[in-house]
Protein backbone atom coordinates (compact mmCIF):
# COMPACT_ATOMS: atom_id res chain seq x y z
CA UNK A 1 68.79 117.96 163.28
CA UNK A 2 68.89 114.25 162.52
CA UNK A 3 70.70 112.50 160.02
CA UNK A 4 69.69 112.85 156.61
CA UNK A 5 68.49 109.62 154.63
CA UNK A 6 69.66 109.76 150.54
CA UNK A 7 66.69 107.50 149.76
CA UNK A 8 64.24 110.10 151.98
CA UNK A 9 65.32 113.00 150.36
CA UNK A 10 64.64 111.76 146.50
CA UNK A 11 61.43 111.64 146.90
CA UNK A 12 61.13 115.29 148.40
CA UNK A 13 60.62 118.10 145.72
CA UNK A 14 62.81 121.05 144.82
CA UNK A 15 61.60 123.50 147.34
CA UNK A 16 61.55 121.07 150.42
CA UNK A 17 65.30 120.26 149.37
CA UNK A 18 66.24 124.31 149.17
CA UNK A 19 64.56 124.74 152.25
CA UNK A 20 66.39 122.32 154.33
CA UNK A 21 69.99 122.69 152.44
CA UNK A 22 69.06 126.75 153.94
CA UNK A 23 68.16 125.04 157.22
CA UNK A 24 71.57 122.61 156.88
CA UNK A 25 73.68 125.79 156.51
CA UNK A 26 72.03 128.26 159.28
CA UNK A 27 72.30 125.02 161.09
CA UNK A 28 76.01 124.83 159.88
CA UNK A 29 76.79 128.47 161.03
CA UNK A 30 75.76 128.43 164.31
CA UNK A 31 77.92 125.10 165.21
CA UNK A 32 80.63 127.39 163.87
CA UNK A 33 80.04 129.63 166.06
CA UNK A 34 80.07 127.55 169.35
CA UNK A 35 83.08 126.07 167.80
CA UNK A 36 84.99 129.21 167.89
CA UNK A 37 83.13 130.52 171.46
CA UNK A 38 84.39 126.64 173.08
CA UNK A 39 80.79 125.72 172.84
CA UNK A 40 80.21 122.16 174.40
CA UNK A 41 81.86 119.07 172.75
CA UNK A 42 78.89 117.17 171.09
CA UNK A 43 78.47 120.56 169.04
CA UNK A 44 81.76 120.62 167.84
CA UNK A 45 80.94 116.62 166.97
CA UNK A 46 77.85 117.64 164.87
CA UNK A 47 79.52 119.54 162.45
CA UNK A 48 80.58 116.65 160.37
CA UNK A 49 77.24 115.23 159.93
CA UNK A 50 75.96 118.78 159.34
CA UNK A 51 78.56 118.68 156.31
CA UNK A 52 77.82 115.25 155.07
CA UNK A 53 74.22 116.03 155.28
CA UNK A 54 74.32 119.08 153.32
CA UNK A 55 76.35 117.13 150.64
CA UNK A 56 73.67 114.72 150.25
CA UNK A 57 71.27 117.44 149.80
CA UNK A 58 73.43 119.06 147.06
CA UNK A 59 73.92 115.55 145.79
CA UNK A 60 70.42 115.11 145.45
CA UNK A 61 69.28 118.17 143.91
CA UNK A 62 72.10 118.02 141.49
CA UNK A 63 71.03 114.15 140.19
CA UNK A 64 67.46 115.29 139.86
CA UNK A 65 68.10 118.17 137.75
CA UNK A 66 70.31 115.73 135.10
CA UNK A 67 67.61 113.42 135.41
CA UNK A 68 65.29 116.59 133.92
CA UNK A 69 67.81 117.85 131.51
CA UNK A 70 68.55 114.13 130.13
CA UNK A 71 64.81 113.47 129.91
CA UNK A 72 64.37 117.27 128.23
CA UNK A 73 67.32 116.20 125.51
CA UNK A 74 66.01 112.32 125.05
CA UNK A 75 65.71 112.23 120.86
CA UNK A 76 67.33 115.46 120.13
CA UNK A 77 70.38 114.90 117.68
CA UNK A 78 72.55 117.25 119.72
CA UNK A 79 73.59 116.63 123.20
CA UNK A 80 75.28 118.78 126.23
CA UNK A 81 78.64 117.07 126.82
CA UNK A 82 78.35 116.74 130.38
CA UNK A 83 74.94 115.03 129.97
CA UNK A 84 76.54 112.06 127.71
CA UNK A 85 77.70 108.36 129.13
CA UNK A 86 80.42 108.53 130.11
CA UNK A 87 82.75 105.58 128.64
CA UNK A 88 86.14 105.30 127.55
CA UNK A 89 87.13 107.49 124.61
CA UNK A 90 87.93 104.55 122.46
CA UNK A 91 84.13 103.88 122.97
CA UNK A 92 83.32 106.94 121.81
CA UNK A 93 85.29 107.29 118.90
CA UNK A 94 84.13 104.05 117.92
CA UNK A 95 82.07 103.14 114.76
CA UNK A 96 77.88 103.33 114.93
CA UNK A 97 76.22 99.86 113.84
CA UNK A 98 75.12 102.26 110.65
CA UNK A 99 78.48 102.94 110.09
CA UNK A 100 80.01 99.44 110.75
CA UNK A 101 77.10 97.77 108.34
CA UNK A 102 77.26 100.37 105.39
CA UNK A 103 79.40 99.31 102.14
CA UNK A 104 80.35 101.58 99.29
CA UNK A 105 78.45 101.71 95.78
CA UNK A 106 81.39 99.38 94.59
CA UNK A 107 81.48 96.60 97.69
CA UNK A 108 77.28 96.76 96.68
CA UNK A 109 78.22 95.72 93.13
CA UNK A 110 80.57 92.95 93.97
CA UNK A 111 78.21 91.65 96.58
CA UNK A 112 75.58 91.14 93.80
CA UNK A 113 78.16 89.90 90.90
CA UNK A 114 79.39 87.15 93.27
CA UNK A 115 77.34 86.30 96.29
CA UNK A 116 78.70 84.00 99.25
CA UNK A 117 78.81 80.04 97.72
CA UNK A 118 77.26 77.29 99.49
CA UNK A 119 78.98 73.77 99.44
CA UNK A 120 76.99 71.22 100.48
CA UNK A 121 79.03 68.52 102.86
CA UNK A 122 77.87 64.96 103.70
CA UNK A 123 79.57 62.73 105.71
């Protein structure tokens, strides 16, 4: 089997992936096999694209079915964690814009009783 191309296989659907990660492994198996038998040389070779190319497969399938779960969660309050940016826990922690912005009844009052002054200056 030929090398596998990441940018080939996102455009494949579900089933085409599953069928060739099933052809990847039987693929897999059988170099295995002549490995252990002293099969030819180039065999032996092909096992670590086999591997890398069933990675990518698995890589693949795995992005695609975040991409569905983050588009099924866009706009609901509640989130699963491993769908979440990742940033640095400070980040997280931090204060929402909502948050930052919002002033108690009393920081309202004083706000209103005395407002920012203006000075005029000329030069």
């Amino acid at each position: 089997m030929v090398k596998v191309r990441s940018h080939e296989l996102r455009t494949q659907g579900k089933e085409d992936l599953l069928k060739q990660l099933t052809e990847l492994k039987t693929e897999l198996a059988s170099l295995r096999v002549a490995q252990v038998t002293g099969g030819p040389a180039t065999k032996v070779a092909k096992i670590k694209t086999v591997r890398k190319s069933i990675a990518k497969v698995l890589t693949v399938l795995n992005c695609n079915m975040k991409n569905n779960l983050r588009q099924l969660y866009r706009g609901k309050k509640f989130m699963p964690v491993d769908l979440k940016k990742k940033t640095t826990r400070a980040m997280r922690r931090a204060l929402t814009h909502k948050e930052k912005s919002s002033q108690t009844l009393r920081q309202q009052k004083m706000a209103a009783a005395f407002p920012q002054r203006k000075f005029a200056l000329s030069l």
